[in-house]
Protein backbone atom coordinates (compact mmCIF):
# COMPACT_ATOMS: atom_id res chain seq x y z
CA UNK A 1 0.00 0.00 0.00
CA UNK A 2 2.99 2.10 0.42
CA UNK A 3 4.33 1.62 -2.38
CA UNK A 4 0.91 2.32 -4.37
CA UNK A 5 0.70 5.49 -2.37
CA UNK A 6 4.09 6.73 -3.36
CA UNK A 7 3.68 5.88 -7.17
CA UNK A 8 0.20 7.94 -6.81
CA UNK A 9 2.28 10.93 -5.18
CA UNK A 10 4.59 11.13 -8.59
CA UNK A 11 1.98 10.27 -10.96
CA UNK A 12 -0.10 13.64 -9.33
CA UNK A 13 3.46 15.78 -8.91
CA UNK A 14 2.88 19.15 -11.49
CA UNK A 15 6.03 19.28 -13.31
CA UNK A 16 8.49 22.90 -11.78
CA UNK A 17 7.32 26.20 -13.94
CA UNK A 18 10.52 27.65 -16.17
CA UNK A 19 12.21 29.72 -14.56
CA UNK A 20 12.65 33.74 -15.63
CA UNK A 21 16.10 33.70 -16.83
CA UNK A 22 15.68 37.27 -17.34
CA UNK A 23 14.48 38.34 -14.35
CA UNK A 24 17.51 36.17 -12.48
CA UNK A 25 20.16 38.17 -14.56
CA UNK A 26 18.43 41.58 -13.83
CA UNK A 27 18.89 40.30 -9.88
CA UNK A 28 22.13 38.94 -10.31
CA UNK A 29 23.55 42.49 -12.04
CA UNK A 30 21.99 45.05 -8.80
CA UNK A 31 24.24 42.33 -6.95
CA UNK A 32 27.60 43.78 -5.19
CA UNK A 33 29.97 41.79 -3.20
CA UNK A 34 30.50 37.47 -2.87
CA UNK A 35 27.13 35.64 -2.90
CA UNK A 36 26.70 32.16 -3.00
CA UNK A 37 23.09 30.42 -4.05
CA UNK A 38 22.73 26.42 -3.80
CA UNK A 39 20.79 26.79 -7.41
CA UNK A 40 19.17 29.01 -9.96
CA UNK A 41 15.70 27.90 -7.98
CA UNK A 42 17.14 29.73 -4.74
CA UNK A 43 18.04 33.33 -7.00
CA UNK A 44 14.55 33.24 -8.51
CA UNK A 45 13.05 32.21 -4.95
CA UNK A 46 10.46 30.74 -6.37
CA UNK A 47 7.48 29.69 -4.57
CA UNK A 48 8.25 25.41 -5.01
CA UNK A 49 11.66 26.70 -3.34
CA UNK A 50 10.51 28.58 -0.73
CA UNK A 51 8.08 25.58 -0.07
CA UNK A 52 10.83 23.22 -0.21
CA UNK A 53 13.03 25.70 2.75
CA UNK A 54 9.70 24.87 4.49
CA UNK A 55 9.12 21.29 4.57
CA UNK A 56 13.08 21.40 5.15
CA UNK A 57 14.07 17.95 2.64
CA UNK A 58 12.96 17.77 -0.65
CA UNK A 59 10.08 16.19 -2.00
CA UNK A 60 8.90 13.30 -0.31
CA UNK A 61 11.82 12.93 1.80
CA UNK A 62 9.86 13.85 4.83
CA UNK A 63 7.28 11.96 4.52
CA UNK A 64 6.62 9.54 6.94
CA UNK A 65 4.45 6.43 5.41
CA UNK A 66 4.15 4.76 9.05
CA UNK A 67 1.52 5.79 11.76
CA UNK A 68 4.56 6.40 13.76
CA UNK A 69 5.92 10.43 13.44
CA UNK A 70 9.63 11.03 13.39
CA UNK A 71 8.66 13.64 16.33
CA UNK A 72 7.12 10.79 18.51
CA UNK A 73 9.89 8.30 17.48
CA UNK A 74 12.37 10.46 18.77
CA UNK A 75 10.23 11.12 22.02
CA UNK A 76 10.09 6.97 22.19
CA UNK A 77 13.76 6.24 22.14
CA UNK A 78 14.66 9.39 24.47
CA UNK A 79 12.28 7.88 26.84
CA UNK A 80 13.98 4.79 26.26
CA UNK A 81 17.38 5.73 27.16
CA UNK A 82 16.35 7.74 30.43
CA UNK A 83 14.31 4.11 31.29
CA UNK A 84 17.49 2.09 31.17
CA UNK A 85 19.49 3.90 33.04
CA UNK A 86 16.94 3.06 35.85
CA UNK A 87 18.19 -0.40 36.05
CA UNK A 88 21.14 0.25 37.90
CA UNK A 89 19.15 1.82 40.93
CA UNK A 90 17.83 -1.84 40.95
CA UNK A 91 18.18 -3.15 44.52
CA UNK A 92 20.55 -6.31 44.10
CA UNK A 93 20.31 -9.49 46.28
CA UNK A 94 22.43 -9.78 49.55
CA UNK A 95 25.18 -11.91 49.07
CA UNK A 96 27.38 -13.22 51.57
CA UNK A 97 31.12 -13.02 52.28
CA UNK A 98 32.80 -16.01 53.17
CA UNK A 99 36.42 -16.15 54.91
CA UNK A 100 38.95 -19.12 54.11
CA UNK A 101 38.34 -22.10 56.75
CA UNK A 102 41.79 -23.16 56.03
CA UNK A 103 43.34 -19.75 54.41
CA UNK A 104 46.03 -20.84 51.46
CA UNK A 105 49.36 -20.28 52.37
CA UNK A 106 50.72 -17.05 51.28
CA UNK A 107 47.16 -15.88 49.86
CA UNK A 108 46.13 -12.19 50.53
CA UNK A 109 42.80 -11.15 49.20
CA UNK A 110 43.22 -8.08 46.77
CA UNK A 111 46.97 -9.24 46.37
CA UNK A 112 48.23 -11.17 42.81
CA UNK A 113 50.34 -13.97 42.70
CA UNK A 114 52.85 -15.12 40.59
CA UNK A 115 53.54 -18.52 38.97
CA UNK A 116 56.36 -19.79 37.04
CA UNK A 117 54.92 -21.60 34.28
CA UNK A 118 55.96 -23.12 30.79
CA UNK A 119 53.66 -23.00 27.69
CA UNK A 120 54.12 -25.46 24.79
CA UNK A 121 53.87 -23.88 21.56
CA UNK A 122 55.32 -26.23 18.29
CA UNK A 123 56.22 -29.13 21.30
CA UNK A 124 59.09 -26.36 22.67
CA UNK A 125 58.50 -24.90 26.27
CA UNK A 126 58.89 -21.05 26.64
CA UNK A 127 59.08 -19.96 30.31
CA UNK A 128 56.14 -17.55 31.85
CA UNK A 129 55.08 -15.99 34.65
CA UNK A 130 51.28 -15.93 35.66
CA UNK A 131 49.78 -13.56 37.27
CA UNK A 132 46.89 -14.88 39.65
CA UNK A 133 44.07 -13.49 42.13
CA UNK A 134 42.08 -15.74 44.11
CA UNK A 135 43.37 -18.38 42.05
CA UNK A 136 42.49 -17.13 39.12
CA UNK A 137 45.06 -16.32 36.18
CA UNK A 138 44.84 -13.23 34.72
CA UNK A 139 47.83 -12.31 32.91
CA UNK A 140 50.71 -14.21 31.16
CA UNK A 141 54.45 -12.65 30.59
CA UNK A 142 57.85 -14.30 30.13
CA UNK A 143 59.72 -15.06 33.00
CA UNK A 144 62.78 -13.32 32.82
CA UNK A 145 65.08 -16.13 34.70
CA UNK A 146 64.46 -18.82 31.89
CA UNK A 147 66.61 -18.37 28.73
CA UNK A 148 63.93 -19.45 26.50
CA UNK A 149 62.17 -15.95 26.92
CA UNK A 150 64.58 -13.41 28.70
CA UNK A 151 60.97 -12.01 29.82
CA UNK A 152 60.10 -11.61 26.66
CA UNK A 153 56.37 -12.16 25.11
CA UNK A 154 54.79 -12.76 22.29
CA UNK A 155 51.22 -12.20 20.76
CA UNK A 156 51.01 -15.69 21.25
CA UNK A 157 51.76 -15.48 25.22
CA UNK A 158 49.55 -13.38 25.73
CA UNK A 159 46.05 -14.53 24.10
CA UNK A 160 46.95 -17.83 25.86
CA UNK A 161 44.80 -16.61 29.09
CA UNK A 162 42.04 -16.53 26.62
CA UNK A 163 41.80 -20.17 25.64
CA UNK A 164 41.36 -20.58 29.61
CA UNK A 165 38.55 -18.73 29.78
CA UNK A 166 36.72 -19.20 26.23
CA UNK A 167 33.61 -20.21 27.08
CA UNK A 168 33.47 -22.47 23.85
CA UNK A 169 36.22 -24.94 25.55
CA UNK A 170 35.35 -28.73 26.16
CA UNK A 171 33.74 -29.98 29.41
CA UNK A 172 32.95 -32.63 28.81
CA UNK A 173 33.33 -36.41 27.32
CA UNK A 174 31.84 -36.91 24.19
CA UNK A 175 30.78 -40.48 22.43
CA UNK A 176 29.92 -39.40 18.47
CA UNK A 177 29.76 -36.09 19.57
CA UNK A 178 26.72 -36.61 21.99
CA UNK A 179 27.38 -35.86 25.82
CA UNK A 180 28.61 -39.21 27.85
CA UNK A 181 30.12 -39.93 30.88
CA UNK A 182 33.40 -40.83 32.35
CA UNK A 183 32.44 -43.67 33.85
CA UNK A 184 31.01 -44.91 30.22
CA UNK A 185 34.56 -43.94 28.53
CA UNK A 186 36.98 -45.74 31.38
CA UNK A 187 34.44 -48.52 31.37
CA UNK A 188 35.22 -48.86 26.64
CA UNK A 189 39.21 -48.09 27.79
CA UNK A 190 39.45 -51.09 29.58
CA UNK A 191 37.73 -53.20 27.23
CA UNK A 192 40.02 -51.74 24.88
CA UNK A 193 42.85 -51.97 27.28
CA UNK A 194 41.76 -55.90 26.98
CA UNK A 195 41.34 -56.88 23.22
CA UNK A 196 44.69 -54.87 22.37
CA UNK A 197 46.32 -57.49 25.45
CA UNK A 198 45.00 -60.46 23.49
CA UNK A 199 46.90 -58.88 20.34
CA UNK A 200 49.85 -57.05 21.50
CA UNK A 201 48.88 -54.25 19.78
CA UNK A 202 48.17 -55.02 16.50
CA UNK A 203 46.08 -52.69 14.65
CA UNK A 204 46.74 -49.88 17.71
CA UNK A 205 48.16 -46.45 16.99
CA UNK A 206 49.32 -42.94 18.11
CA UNK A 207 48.84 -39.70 16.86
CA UNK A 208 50.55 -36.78 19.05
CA UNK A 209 51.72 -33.44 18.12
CA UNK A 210 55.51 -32.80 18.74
CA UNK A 211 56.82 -34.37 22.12
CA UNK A 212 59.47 -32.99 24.40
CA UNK A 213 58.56 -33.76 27.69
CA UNK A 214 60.60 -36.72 29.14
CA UNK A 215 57.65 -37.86 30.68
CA UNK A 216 55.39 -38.29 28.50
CA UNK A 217 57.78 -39.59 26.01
CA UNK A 218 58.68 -42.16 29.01
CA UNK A 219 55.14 -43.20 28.61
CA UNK A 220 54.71 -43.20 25.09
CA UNK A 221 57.99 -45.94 25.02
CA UNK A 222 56.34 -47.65 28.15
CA UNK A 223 53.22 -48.20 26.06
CA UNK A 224 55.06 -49.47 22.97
CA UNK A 225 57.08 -52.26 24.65
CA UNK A 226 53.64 -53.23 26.52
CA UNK A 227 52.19 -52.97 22.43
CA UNK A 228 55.09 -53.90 20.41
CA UNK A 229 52.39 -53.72 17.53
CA UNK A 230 51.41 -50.48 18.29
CA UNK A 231 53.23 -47.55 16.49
CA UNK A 232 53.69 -43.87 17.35
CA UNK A 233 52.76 -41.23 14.64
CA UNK A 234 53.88 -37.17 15.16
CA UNK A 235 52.01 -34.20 13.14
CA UNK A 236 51.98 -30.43 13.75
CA UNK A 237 50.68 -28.65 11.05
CA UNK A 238 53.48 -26.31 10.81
CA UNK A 239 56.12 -29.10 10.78
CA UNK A 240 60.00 -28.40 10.85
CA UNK A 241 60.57 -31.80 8.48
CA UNK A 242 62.87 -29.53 5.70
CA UNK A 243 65.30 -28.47 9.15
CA UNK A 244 65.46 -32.42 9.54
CA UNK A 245 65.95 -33.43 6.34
CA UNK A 246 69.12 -30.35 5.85
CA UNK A 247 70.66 -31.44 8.69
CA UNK A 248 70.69 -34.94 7.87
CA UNK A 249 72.29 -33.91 4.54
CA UNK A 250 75.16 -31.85 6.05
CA UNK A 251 75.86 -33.91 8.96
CA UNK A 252 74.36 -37.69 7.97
CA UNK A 253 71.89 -37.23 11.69
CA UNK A 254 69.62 -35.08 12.38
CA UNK A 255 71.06 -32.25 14.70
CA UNK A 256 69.73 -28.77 16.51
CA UNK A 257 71.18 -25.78 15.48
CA UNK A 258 71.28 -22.64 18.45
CA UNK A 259 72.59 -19.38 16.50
CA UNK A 260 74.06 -17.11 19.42
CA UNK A 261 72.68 -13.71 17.60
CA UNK A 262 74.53 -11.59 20.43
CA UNK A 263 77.73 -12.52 19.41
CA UNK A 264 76.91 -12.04 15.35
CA UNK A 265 78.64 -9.22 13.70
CA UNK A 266 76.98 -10.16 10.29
CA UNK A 267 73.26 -12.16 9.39
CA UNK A 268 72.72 -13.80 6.27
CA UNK A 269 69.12 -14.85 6.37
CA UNK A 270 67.81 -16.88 3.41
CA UNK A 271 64.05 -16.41 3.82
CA UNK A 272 64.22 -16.61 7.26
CA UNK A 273 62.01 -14.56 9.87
CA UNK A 274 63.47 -15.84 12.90
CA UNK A 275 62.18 -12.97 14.92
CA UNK A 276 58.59 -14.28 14.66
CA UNK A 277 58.42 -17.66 13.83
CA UNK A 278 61.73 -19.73 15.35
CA UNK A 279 60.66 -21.79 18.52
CA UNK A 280 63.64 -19.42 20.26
CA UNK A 281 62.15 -16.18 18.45
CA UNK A 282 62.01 -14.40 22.22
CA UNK A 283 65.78 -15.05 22.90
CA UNK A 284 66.59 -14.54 19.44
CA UNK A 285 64.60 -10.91 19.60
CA UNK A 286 66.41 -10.12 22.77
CA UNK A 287 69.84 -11.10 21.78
CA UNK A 288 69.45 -9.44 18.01
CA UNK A 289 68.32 -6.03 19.92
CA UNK A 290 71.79 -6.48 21.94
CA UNK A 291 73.52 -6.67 19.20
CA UNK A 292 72.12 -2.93 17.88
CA UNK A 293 72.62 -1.25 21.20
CA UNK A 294 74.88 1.93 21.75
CA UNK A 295 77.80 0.14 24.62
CA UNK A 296 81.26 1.24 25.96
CA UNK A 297 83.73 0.19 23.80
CA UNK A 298 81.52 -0.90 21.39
CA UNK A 299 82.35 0.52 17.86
CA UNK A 300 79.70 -1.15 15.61
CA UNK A 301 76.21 -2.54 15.24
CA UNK A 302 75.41 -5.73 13.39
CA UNK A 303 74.35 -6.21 9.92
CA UNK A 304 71.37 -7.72 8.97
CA UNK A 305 71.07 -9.17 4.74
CA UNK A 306 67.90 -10.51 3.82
CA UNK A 307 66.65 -12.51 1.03
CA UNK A 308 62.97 -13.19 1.08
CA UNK A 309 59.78 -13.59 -0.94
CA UNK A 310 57.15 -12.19 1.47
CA UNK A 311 57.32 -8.80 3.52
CA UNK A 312 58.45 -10.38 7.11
CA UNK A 313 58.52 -9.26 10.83
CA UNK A 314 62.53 -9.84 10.15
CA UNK A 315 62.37 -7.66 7.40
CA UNK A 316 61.71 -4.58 8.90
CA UNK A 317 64.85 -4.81 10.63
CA UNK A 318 66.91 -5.57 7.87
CA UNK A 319 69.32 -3.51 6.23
CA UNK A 320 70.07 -4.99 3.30
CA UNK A 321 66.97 -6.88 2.14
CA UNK A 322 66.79 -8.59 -1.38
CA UNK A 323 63.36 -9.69 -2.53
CA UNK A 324 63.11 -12.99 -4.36
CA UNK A 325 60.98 -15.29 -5.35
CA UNK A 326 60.71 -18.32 -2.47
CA UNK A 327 62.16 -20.84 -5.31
CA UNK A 328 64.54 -18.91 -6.65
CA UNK A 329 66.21 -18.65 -2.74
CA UNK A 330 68.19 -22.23 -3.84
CA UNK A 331 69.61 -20.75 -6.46
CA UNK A 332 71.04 -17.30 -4.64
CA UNK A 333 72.44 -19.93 -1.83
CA UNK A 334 74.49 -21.80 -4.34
CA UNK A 335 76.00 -18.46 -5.38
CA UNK A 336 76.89 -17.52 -2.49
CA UNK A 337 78.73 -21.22 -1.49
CA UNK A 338 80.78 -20.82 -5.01
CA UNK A 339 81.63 -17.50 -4.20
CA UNK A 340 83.05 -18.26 -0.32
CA UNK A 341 85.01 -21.32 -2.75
CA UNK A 342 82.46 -24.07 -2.32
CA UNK A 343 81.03 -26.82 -3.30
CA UNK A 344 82.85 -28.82 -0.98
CA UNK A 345 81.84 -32.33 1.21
CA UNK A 346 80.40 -31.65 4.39
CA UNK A 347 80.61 -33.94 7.64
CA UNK A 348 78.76 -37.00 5.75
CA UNK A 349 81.24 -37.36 2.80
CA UNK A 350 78.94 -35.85 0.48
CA UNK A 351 79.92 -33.61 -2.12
CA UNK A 352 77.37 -30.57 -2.34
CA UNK A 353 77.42 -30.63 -5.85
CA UNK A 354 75.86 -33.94 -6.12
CA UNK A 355 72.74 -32.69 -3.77
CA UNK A 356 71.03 -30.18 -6.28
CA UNK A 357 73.52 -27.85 -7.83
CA UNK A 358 71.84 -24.76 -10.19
CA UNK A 359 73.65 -22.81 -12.88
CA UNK A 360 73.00 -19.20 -12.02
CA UNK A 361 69.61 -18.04 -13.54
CA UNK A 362 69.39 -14.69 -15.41
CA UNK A 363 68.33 -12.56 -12.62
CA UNK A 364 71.43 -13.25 -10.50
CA UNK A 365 73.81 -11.85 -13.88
CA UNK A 366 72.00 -8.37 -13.18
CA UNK A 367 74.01 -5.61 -11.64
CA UNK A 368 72.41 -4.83 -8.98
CA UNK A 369 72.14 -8.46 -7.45
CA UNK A 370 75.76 -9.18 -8.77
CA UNK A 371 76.68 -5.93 -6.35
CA UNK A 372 74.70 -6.85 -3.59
CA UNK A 373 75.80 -10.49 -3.83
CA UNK A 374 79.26 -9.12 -3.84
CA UNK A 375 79.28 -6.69 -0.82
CA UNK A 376 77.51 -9.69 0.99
CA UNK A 377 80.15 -12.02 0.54
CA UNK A 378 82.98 -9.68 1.25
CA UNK A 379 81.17 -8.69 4.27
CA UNK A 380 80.52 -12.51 5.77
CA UNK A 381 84.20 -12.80 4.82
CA UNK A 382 85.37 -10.17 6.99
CA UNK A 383 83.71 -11.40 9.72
CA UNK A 384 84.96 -15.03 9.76
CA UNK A 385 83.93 -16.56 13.26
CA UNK A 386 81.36 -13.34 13.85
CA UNK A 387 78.76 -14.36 11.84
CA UNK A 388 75.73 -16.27 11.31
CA UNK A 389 73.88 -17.58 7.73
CA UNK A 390 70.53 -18.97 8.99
CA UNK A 391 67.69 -21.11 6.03
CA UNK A 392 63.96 -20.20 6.51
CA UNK A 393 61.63 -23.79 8.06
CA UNK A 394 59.59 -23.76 4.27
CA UNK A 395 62.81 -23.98 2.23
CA UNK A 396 63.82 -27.26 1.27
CA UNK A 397 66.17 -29.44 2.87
CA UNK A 398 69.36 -28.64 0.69
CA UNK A 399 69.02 -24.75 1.39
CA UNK A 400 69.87 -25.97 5.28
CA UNK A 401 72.92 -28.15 3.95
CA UNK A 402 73.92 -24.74 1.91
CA UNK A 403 73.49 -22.40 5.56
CA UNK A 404 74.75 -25.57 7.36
CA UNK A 405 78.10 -25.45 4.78
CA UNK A 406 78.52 -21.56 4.71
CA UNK A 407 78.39 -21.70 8.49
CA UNK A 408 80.83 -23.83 8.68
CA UNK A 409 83.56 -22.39 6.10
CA UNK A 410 83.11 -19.16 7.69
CA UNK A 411 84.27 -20.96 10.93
CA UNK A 412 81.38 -19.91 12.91
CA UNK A 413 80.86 -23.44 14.73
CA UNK A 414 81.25 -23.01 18.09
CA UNK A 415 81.29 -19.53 18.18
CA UNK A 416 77.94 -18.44 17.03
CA UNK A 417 76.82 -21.61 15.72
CA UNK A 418 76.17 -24.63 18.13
CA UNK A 419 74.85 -27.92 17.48
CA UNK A 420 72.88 -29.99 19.77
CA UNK A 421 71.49 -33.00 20.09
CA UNK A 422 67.96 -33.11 19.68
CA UNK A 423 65.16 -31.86 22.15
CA UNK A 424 62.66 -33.77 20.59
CA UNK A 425 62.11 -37.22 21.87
CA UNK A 426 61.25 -38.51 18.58
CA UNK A 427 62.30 -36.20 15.81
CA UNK A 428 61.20 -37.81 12.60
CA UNK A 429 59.86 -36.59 9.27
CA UNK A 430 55.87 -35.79 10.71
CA UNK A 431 54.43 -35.50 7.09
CA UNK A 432 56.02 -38.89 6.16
CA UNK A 433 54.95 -40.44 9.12
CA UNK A 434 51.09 -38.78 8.68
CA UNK A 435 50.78 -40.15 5.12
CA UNK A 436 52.41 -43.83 6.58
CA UNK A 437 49.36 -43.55 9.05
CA UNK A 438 46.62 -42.80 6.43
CA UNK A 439 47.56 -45.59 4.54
CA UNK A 440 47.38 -47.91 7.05
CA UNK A 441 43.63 -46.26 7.84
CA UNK A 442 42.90 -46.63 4.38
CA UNK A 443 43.85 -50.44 4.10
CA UNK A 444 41.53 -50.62 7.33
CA UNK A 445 44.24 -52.19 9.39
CA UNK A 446 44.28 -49.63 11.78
CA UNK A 447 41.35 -50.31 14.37
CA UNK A 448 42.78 -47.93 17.26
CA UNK A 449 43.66 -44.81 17.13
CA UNK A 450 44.62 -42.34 19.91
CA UNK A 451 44.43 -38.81 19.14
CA UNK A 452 46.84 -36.67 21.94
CA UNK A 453 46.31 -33.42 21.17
CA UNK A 454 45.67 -31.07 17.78
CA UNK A 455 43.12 -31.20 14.78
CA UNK A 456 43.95 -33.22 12.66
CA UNK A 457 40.73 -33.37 10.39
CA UNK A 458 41.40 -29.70 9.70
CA UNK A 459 45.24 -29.23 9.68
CA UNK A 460 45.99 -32.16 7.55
CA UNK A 461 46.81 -31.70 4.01
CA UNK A 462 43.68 -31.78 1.74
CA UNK A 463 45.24 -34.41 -0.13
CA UNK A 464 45.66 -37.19 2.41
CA UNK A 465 41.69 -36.93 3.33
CA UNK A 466 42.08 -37.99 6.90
CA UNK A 467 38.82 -37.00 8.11
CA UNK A 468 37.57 -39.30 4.84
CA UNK A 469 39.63 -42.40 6.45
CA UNK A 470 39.11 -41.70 9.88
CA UNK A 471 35.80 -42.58 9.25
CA UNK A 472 37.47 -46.20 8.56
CA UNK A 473 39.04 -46.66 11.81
CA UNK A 474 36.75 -48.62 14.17
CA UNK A 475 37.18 -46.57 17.52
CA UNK A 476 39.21 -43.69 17.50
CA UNK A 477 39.73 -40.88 20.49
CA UNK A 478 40.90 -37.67 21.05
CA UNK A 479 42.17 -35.51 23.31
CA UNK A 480 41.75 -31.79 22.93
CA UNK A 481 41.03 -28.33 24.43
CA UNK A 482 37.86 -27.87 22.00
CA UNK A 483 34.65 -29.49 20.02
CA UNK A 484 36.72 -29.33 17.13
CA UNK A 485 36.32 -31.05 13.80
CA UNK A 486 38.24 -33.75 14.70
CA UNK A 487 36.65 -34.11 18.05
CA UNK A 488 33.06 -34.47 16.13
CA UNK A 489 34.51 -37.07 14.23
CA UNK A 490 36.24 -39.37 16.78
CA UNK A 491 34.30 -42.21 18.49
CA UNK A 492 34.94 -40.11 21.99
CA UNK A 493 36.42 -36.96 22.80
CA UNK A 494 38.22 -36.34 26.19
CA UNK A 495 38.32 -32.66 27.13
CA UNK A 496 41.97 -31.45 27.71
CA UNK A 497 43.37 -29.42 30.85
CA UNK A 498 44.85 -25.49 29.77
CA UNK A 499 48.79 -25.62 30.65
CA UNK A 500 47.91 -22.70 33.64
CA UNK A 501 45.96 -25.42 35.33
CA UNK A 502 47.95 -28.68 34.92
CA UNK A 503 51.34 -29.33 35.88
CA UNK A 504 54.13 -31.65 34.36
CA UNK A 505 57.16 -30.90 32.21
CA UNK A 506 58.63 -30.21 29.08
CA UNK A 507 61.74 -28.83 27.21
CA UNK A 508 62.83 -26.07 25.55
CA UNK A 509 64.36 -25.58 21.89
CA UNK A 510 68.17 -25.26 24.12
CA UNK A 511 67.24 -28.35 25.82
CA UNK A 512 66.09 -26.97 28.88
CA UNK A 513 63.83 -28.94 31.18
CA UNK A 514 61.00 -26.96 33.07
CA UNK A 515 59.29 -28.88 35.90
CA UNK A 516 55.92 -27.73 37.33
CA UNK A 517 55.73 -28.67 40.53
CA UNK A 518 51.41 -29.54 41.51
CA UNK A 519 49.80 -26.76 42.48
């Protein structure tokens, strides 16, 4: 009916009278001084004009088609507004005050409390401190006595104290993603616990995310020699496999690599943003920064050369930054190994050359990459035992041999290179050992499967369809802080404690072990 009414309105509207262009120029010439006029309507002030300064809009725009006025709908939400604010004079319940029967020890209403606390991120432990009232966490920082953070933070650090509190975290045990019971679940364990007995683990498997805690990897081998069929399986979606894989080709095992960044005079990074994405990116921020301050007897800064393919946090800080394309990074690492002399064999007998060697594509012939190439080389050459040449996690396995090599030529082993044994307790190549699980699911010898941790339905590479043969796998359960997809999909889901309120251990990229104590 609106609508109708509206068309009625233009079909009635008289079309505007001319307009006396003759009598606007006679006004417009008595005129003296700077005028301004919205229109040629507003000179002749003609009467639809004049009726048009009345009504304030123009045609039809103030017209209201609902009962409701735009007087009396401003009168409603004013009243509103004043109503609302009513509700605070609202007399609230009495609630009680209880004191402590047994008051904790060293508890003081009002006061926080700090905790010393590690949080896993990638398997590696990064020290933190936790601030606490009444129990309650309400702020994470890095504690400043563990060398993993330096009391550093990160972004990641602090939205942590959110997952406590998100009020979309599982509570409770799941069977096909219906609410169940503990009693139901321990009751299916030991029946499981039973028939896997009977077949020493045949058929039984383990998925975790990456393990460093020497207790739980005590567990994990405790289980496997009471299941010799059984078989452990590692994943994180943001795997370090290529760092494996280089340092098996430079040194034959694989080996940790701890660059000491406050004793580097000069940084070759080959797509590398170890500032924001390195398990020791804290310590690696804080000793980088070091290395730029303004000290007695201090004469220079470091240097910083970049070669990348994506703007990076790294980047910024970079004074000498060469954009590349990620697979043309290989290439610009073999120049650089010919020009310090190389290829030469590394600790495994193999000659470089034999690994992947490139010719030099067009791009590195151009001047101004043959000049920064040059200055680069002359500059890591000057600074033999004082530098550092670090590969990216996404580049492949022989651009870690190349950094591993350069490294080594430029006799910065020992000095701002060291290598370590692993921290992992069972480093392996994850997305090998994912796709070696899938297959089994898909060949439907796999009628077991533990799930410690993660998503895999949803971090899993499209390809391998694991949520398609998951489906396969006759009882399957996981362990996680959320409803996830992978937790809808497994035959029960067991709700997983936040690190602020569990307690155990783990280690750090360096090795180091941090104990919680039970609190």
């Amino acid at each position: 009916m609106k609508e109708a009414a509206q068309v009625e309105q233009v079909k009635h509207t008289k079309p505007a009278p001319a307009l006396d262009l003759a009598a606007i120029r006679a006004r417009l010439n008595g005129e003296r001084g700077q005028h301004y006029w919205r229109s040629l309507e507003e000179i002749a002030e003609t009467k639809e004009f004049q009726e048009m300064l009345h009504r304030e809009f123009p045609a039809g725009a103030s017209e209201w088609w609902d009962g409701l006025s735009r007087r009396n709908f401003l009168k409603m939400a004013a009243a509103t507004l004043a109503l609302s604010g009513l509700t605070a004079c609202t007399k609230q319940p009495t609630r009680e005050i209880y004191p402590y029967v047994k008051q904790p020890a060293g508890l003081v209403l009002g006061e926080p409390l700090y905790y010393a606390s590690s949080m896993l991120l990638g398997g590696f432990a990064t020290g933190v401190l936790a601030k606490s009232r009444e129990g309650h966490p309400i702020k994470v920082d890095g504690n400043p006595e563990h060398p993993s953070s330096l009391g550093g933070s990160s972004v990641w650090m602090q939205t942590s104290i959110l997952d406590l509190y998100d009020p979309d975290r599982s509570q409770t045990v799941t069977h096909w993603g219906e609410i169940s019971t503990w009693a139901l679940f321990l009751s299916d364990l030991n029946d499981l616990l039973l028939e896997q007995a009977a077949r020493k683990g045949a058929g039984l498997r383990f998925l975790t995310e990456t393990v460093t805690s020497p207790t739980l990897a005590a567990q994990l081998h405790d289980l496997l020699k009471r299941f010799p069929g059984a078989t452990w399986h590692q994943y994180d979606p943001i795997t370090r496999d290529n760092v494996r894989e280089g340092a098996r080709l430079a040194f034959g095992e694989f080996v940790e690599t701890r660059y000491r960044f406050d004793k580097a005079a000069v940084i070759l990074a080959l797509d590398a943003d170890f500032l924001y994405t390195h398990p020791e990116r804290l310590r690696f921020t804080r000793h980088f920064a070091d290395g730029r301050r303004v000290a007695a007897g201090k004469k220079e800064m470091n240097r910083l050369y970049l070669v990348e393919s994506t703007p990076s946090v790294t980047g910024t800080m970079a004074e000498h930054r060469l954009p590349l394309a990620s697979s043309e990074i290989e290439t610009f690492a073999w120049e650089v190994v010919r020009a310090m002399g190389g290829p030469v064999r590394m600790a495994n007998e193999q000659p470089l050359s034999k690994l992947q060697t490139k010719d030099g594509s067009p791009w590195i012939r151009k001047e101004a990459v043959a000049q920064w190439l040059a200055a680069l080389v002359r500059d890591l050459k000057q600074h033999e035992g004082a530098s550092i040449v670090i590969a990216g996690e996404w580049q492949p396995p022989v651009v870690h041999a190349l950094a591993h090599w350069l490294n080594q030529a430029l006799g910065n082993a020992g000095k701002t290179v060291d290598y370590l044994e692993p921290t992992e307790a069972h480093p392996i190549n994850q997305l090998q050992s994912l796709r070696e699980l899938v297959q089994d699911m898909e060949s439907e010898t796999v009628d077991t499967l533990f799930i410690l941790g993660g998503n895999p339905v949803y971090t899993a590479p499209a390809d391998l369809q694991f949520g398609q043969h998951l489906a396969k796998v006759k009882r399957s359960i996981h362990l996680g802080l959320a409803q996830d997809e992978t937790a809808g999909s497994s035959t029960w889901h067991i709700p997983q404690t936040h690190y602020l309120e569990s307690w155990g251990d783990a280690r750090s990229f360096d090795g180091t072990v941090s104990l919680e104590p039970s609190r």
